[in-house]
C-alpha atoms as a PDB file:
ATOM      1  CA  UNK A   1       0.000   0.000   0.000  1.00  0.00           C
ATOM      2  CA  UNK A   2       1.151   3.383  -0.908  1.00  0.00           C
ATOM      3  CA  UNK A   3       0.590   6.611   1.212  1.00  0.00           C
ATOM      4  CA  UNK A   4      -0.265   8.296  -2.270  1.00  0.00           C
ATOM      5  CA  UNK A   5      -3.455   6.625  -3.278  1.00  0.00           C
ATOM      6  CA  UNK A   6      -5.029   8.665  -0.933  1.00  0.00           C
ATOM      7  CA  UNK A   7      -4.343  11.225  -3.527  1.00  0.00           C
ATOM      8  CA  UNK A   8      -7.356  10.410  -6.221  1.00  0.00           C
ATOM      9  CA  UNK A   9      -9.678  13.621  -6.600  1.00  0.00           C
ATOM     10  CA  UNK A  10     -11.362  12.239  -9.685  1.00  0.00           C
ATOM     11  CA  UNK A  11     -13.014   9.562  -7.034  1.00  0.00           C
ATOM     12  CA  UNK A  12     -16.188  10.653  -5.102  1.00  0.00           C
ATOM     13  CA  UNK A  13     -14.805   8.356  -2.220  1.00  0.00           C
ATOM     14  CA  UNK A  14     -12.202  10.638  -1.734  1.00  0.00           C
ATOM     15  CA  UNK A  15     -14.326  14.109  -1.205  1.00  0.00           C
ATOM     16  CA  UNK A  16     -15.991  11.744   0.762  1.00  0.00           C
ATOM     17  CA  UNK A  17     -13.019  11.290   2.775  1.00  0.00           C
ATOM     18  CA  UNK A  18     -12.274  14.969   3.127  1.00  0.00           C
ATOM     19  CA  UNK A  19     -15.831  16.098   3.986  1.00  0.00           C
ATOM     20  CA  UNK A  20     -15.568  12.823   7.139  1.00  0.00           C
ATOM     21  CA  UNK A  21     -12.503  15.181   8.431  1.00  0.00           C
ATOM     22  CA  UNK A  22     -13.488  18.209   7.776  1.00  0.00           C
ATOM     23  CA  UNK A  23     -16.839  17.834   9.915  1.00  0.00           C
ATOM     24  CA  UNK A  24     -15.023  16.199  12.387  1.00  0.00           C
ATOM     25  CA  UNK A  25     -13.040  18.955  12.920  1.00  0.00           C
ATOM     26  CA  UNK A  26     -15.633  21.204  12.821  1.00  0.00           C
ATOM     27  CA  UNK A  27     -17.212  18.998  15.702  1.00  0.00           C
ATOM     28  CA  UNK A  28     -14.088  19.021  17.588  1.00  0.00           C
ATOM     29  CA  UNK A  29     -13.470  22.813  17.469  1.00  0.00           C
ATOM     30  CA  UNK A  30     -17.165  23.466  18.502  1.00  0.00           C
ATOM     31  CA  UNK A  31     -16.823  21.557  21.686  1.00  0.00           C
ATOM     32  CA  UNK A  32     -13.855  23.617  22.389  1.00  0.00           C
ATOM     33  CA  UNK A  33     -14.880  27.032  21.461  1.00  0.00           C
ATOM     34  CA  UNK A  34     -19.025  27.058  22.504  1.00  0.00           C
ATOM     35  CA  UNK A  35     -20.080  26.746  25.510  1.00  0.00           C
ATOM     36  CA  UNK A  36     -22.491  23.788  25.504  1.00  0.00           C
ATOM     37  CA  UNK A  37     -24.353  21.627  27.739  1.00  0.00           C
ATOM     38  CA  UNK A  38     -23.703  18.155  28.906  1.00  0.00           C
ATOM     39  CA  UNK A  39     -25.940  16.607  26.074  1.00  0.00           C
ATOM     40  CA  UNK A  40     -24.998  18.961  23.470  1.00  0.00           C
ATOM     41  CA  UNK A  41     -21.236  18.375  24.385  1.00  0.00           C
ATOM     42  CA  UNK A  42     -21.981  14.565  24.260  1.00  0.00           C
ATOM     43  CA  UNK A  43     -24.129  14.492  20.897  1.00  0.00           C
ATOM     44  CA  UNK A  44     -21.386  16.621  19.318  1.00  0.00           C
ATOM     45  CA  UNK A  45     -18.243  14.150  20.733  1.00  0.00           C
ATOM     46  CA  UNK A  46     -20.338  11.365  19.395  1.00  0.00           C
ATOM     47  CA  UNK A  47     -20.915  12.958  15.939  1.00  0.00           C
ATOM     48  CA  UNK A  48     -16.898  14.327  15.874  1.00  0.00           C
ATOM     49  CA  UNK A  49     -15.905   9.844  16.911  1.00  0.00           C
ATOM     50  CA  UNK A  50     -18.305   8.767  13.890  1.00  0.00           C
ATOM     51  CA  UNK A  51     -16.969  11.639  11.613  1.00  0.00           C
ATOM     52  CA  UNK A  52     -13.461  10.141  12.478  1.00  0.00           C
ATOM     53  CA  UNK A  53     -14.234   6.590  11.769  1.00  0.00           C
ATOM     54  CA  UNK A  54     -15.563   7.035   8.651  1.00  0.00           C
ATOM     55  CA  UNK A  55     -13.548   9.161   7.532  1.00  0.00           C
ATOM     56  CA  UNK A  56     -10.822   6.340   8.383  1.00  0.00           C
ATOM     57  CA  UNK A  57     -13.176   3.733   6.632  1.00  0.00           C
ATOM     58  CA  UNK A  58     -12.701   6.043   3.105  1.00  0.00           C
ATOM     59  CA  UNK A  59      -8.768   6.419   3.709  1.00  0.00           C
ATOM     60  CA  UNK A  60      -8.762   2.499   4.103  1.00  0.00           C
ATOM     61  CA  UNK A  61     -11.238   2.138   0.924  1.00  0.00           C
ATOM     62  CA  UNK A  62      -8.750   4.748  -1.256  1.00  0.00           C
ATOM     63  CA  UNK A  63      -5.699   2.482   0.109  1.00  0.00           C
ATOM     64  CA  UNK A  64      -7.060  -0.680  -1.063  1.00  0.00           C
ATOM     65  CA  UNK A  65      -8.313   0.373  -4.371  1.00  0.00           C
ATOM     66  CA  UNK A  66      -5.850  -0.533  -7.521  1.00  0.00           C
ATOM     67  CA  UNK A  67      -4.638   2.695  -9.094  1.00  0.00           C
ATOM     68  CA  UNK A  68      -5.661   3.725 -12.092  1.00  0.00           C
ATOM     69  CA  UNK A  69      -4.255   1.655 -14.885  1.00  0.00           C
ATOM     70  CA  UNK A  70      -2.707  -1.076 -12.404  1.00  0.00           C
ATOM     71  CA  UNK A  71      -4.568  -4.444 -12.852  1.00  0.00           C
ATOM     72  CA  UNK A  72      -6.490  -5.870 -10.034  1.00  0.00           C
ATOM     73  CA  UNK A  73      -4.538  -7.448  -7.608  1.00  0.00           C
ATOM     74  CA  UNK A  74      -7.372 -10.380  -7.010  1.00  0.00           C
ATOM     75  CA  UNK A  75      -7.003 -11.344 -10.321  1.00  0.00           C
ATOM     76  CA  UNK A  76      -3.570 -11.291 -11.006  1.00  0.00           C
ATOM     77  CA  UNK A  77      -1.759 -11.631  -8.459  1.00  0.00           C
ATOM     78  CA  UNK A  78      -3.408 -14.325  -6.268  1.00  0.00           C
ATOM     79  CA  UNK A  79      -2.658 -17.139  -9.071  1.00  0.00           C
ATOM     80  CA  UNK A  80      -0.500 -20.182  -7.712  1.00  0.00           C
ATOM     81  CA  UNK A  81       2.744 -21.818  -9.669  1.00  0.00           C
ATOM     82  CA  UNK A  82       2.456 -25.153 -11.218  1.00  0.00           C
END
């Protein structure tokens, strides 16, 4: 696996990926900055964990994937000698 397949704008999965951080972020800073109640501050840690995961799911997804013009590992690779 190579760090730079996460690198693939022309795949949905990948704005996908960056919208998971982004409101997870978002979630994170908001607990910081406003002051919130108990249940507010729990809903929001809860939204900011799921954000994170997946957002980690899509990373994992955009690591797996064969790159563009690279054949499928499954098919190609899995074949045994003899």
């Amino acid at each position: 696996m190579k760090i730079g397949r996460l690198w693939q704008p022309h795949r949905p999965i990948f704005w996908l990926m960056l919208a998971f951080n982004a409101l997870s972020s978002a979630c994170a800073w908001a607990m910081r900055a406003l002051p919130l109640n108990t249940v507010a501050l729990l809903l929001l840690a809860f939204v900011a964990l799921l954000n994170v995961g997946f957002g980690l799911a899509a990373a994992w997804a955009l690591l797996r994937a064969p790159a563009p013009g690279e054949p499928d590992a499954t098919a190609a690779g899995n074949r045994s000698c003899g």
